[in-house]
C-alpha atoms as a PDB file:
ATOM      1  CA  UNK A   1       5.227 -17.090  -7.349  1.00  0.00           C
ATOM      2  CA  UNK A   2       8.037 -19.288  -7.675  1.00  0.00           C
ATOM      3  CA  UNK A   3      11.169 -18.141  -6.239  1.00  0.00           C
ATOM      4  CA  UNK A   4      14.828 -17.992  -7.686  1.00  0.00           C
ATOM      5  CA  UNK A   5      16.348 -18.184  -4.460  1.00  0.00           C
ATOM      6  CA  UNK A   6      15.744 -19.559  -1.354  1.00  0.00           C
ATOM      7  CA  UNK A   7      16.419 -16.799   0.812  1.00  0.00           C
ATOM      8  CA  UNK A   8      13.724 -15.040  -0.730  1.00  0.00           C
ATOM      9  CA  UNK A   9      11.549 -17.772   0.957  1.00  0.00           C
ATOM     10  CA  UNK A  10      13.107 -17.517   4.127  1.00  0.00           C
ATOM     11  CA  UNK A  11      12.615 -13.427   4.187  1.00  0.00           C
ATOM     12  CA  UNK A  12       9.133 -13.500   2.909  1.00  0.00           C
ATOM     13  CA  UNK A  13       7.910 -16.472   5.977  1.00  0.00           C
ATOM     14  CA  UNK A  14       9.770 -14.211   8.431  1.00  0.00           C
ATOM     15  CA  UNK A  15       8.245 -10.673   7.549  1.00  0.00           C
ATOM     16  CA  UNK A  16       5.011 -11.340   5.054  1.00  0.00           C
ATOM     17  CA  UNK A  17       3.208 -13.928   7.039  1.00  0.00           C
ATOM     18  CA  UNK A  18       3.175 -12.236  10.403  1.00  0.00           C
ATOM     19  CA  UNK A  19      -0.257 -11.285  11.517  1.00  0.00           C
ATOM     20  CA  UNK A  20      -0.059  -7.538  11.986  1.00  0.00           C
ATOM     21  CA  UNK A  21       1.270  -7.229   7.942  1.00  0.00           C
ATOM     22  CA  UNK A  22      -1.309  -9.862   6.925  1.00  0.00           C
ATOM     23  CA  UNK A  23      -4.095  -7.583   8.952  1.00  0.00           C
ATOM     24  CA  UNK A  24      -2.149  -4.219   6.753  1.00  0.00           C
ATOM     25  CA  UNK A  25      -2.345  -6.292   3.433  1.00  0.00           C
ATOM     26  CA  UNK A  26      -5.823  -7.127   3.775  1.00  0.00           C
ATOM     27  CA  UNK A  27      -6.945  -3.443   4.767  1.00  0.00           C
ATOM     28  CA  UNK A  28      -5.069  -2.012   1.861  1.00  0.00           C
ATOM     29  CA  UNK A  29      -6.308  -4.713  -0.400  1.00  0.00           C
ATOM     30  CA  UNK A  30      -9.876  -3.753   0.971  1.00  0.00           C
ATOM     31  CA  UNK A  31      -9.632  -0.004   0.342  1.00  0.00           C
ATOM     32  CA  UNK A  32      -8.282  -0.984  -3.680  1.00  0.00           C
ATOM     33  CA  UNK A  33     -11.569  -3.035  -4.283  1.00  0.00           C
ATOM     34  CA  UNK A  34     -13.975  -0.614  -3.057  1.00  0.00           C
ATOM     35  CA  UNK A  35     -12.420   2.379  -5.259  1.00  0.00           C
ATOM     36  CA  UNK A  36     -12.348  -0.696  -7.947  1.00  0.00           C
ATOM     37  CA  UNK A  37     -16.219  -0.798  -7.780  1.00  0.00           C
ATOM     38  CA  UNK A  38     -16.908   2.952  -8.282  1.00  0.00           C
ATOM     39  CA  UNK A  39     -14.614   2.818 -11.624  1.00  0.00           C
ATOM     40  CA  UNK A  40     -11.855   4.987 -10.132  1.00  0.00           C
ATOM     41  CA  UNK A  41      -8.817   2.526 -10.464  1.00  0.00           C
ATOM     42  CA  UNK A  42      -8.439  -0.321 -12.849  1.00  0.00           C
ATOM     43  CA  UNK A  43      -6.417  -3.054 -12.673  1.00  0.00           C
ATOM     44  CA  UNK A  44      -2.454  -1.953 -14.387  1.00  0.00           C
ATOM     45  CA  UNK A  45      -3.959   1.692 -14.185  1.00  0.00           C
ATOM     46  CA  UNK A  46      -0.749   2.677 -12.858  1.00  0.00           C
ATOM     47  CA  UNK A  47      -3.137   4.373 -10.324  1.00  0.00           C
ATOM     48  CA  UNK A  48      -2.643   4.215  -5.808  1.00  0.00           C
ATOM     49  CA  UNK A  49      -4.972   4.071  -4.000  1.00  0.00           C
ATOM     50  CA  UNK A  50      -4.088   6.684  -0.741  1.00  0.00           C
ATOM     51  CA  UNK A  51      -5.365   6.659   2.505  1.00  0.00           C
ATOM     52  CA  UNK A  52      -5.300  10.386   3.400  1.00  0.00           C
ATOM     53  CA  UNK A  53      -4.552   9.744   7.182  1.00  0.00           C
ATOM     54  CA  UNK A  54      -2.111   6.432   6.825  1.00  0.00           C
ATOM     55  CA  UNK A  55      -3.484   2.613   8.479  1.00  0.00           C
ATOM     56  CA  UNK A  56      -0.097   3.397  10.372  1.00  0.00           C
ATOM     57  CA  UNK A  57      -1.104   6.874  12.320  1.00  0.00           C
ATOM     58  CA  UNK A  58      -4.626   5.313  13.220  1.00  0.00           C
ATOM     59  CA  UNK A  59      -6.279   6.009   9.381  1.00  0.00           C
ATOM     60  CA  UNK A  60      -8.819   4.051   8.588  1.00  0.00           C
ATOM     61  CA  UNK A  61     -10.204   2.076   5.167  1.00  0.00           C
ATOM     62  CA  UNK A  62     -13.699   4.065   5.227  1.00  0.00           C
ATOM     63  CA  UNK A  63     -14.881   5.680   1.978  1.00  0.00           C
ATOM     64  CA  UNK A  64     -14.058   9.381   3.373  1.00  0.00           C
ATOM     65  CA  UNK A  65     -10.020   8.432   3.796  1.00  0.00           C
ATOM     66  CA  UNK A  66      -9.418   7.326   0.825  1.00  0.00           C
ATOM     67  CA  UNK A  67      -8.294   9.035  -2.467  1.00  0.00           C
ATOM     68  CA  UNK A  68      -6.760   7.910  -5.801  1.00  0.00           C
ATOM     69  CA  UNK A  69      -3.296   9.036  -6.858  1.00  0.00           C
ATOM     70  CA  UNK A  70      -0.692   8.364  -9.494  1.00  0.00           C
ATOM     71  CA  UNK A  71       1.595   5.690  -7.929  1.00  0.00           C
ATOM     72  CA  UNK A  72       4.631   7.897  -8.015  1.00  0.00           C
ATOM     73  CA  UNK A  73       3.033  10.530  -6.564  1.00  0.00           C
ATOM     74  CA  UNK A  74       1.721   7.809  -3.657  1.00  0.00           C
ATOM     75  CA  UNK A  75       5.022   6.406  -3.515  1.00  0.00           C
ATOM     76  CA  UNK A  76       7.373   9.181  -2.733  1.00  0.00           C
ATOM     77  CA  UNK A  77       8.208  11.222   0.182  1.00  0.00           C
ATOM     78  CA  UNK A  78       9.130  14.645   1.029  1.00  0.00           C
ATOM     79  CA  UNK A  79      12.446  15.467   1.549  1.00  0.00           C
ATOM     80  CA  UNK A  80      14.870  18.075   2.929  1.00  0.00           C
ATOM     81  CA  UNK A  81      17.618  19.717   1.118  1.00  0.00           C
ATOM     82  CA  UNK A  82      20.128  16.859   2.285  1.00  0.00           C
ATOM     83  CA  UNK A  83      17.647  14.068   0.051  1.00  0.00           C
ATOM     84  CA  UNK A  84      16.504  12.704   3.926  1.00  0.00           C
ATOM     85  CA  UNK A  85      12.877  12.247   4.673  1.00  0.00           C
ATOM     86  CA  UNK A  86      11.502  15.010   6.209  1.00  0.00           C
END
């Protein structure tokens, strides 16, 4: 991906490249392809692909985690009355 400008580059070699988000990427990335070969997601589906217990609280990418929602549904959060995360 070519980028416009160069801080871009600078963020993305100081966040994207670091092992423990390259290890995240690659798990996620994982979990899509095997819900890819049952026929449950497609590729511009608009479709997530959830983990039900999150890679960050200790989830895992095994076939009994994992469920298939609508990307804004994946995407957004609960919140209180005050629009914070709850």
């Amino acid at each position: 991906m070519p980028y416009k400008n160069p801080e871009d580059r600078a963020s993305y070699a100081k966040y994207e490249q670091k092992p423990e988000i390259i290890k995240k990427r690659a798990a996620r990335n994982k979990a899509r392809a095997m819900l890819m070969k049952e026929g449950l997601v497609h590729k511009g589906d608009g479709k997530d692909v959830d983990h039900k217990q999150p890679l960050s609280k200790g989830g895992t990418t095994k076939r009994s985690n994992l469920s298939v929602k609508s990307a804004s549904n994946n995407r957004s959060f609960a919140r209180k009355s005050d629009h914070s995360i709850k």
